[in-house]
C-alpha atoms as a PDB file:
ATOM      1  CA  UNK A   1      91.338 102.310 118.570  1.00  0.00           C
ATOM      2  CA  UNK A   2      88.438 102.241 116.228  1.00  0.00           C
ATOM      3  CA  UNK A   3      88.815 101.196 112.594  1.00  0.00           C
ATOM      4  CA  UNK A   4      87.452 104.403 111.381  1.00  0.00           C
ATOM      5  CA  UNK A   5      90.082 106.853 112.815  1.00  0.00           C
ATOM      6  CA  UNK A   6      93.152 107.336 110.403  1.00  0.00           C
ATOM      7  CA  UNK A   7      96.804 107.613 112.729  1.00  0.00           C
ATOM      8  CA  UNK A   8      99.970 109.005 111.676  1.00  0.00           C
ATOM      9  CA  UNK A   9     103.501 107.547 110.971  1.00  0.00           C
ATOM     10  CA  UNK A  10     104.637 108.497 114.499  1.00  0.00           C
ATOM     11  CA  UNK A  11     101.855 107.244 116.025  1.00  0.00           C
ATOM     12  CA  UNK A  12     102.275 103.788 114.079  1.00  0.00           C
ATOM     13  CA  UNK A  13     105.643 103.531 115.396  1.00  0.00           C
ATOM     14  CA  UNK A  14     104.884 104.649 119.422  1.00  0.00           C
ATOM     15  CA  UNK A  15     102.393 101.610 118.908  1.00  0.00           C
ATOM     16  CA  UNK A  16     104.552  99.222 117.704  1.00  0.00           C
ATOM     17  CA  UNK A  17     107.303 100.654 120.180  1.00  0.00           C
ATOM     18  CA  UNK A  18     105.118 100.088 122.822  1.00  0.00           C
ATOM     19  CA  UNK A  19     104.488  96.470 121.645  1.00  0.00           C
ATOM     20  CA  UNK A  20     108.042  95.497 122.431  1.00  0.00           C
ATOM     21  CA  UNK A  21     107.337  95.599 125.863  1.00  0.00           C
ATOM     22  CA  UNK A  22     104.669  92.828 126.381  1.00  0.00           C
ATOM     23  CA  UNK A  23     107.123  90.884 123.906  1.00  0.00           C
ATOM     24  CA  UNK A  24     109.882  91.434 125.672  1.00  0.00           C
ATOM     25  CA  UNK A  25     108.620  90.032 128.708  1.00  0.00           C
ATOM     26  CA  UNK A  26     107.422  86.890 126.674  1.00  0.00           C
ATOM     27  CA  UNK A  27     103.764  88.468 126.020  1.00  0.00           C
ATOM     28  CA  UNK A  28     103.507  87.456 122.780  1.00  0.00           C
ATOM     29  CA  UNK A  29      99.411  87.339 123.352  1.00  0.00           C
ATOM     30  CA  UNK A  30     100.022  91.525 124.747  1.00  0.00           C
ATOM     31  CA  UNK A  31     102.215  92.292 121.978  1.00  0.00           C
ATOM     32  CA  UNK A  32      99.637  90.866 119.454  1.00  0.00           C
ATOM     33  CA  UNK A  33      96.762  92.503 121.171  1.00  0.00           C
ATOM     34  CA  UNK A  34      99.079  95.822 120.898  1.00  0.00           C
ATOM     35  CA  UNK A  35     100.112  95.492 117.069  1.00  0.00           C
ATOM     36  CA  UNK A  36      96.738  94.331 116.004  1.00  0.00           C
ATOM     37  CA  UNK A  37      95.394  98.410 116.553  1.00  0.00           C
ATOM     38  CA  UNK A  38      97.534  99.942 114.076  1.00  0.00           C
ATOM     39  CA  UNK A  39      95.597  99.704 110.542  1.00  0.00           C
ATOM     40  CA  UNK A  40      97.042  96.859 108.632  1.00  0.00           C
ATOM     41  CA  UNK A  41      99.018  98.450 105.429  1.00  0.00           C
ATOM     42  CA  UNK A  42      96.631  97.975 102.344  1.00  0.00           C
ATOM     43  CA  UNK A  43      98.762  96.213 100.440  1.00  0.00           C
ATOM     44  CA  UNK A  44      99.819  93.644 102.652  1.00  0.00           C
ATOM     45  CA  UNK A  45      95.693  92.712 103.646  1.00  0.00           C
ATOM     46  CA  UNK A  46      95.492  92.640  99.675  1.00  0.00           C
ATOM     47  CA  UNK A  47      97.986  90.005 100.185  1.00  0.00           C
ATOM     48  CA  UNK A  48      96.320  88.433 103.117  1.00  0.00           C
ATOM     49  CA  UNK A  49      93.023  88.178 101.158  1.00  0.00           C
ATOM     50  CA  UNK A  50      95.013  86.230  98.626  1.00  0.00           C
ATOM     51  CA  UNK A  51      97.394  83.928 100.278  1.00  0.00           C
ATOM     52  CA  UNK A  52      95.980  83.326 103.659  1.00  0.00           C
ATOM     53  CA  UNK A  53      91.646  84.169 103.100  1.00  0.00           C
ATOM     54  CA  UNK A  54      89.344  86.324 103.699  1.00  0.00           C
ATOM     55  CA  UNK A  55      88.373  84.194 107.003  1.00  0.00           C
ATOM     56  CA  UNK A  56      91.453  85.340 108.291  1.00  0.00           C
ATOM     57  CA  UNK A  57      90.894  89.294 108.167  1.00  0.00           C
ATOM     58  CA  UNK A  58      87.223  89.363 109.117  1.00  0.00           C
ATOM     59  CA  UNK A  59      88.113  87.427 112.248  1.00  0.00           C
ATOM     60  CA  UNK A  60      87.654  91.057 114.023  1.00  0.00           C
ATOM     61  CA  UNK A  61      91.567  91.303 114.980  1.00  0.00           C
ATOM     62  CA  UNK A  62      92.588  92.678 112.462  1.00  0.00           C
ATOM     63  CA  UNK A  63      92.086  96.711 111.799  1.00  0.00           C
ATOM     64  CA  UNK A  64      91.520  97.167 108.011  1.00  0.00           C
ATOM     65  CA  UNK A  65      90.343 100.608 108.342  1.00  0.00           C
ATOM     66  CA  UNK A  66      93.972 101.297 105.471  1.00  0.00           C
ATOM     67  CA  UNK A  67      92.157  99.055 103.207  1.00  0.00           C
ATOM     68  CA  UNK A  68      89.292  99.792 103.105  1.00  0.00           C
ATOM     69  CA  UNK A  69      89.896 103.308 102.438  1.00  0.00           C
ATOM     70  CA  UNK A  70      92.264 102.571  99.072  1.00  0.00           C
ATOM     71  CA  UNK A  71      89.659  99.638  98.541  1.00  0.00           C
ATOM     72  CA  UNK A  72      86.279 100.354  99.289  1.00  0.00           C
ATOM     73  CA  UNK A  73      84.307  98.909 102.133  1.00  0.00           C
ATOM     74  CA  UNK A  74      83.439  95.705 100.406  1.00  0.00           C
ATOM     75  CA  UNK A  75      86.416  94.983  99.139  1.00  0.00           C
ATOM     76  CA  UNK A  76      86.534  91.537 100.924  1.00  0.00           C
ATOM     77  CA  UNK A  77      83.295  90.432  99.099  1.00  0.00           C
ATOM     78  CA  UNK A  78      85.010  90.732  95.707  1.00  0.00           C
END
């Protein structure tokens, strides 16, 4: 799912519904893969930036599209 496109609540959880069954069968790698496509609440990556680093969320897994919308679009760079 691109970064750009917004999902709803029920969508969120179908994803991370759907994620249970990769981890279920041990999958932790499909469950990540799954969980890392729904947009990252902005509050918790304004977390991330602080405690873990901004290495960390420009790796590319992470979708920040949430973020950046409350945030701006540089708000990694500041």
């Amino acid at each position: 799912m691109p970064q750009s496109q917004t999902i709803t609540f029920d969508e969120k959880l179908a994803l991370s519904n759907k994620a249970c069954l990769p981890l279920q069968a041990g999958d932790r790698e499909g469950y990540n893969s799954i969980m890392r496509t729904i947009p990252m609440p902005s509050y918790l990556a304004k977390i991330y930036k602080e405690k873990v680093g901004v290495g960390h969320l420009t790796s590319g897994e992470w979708n920040l599209s949430e973020a950046e919308a409350e945030f701006g679009p540089d708000w990694l760079n500041r």
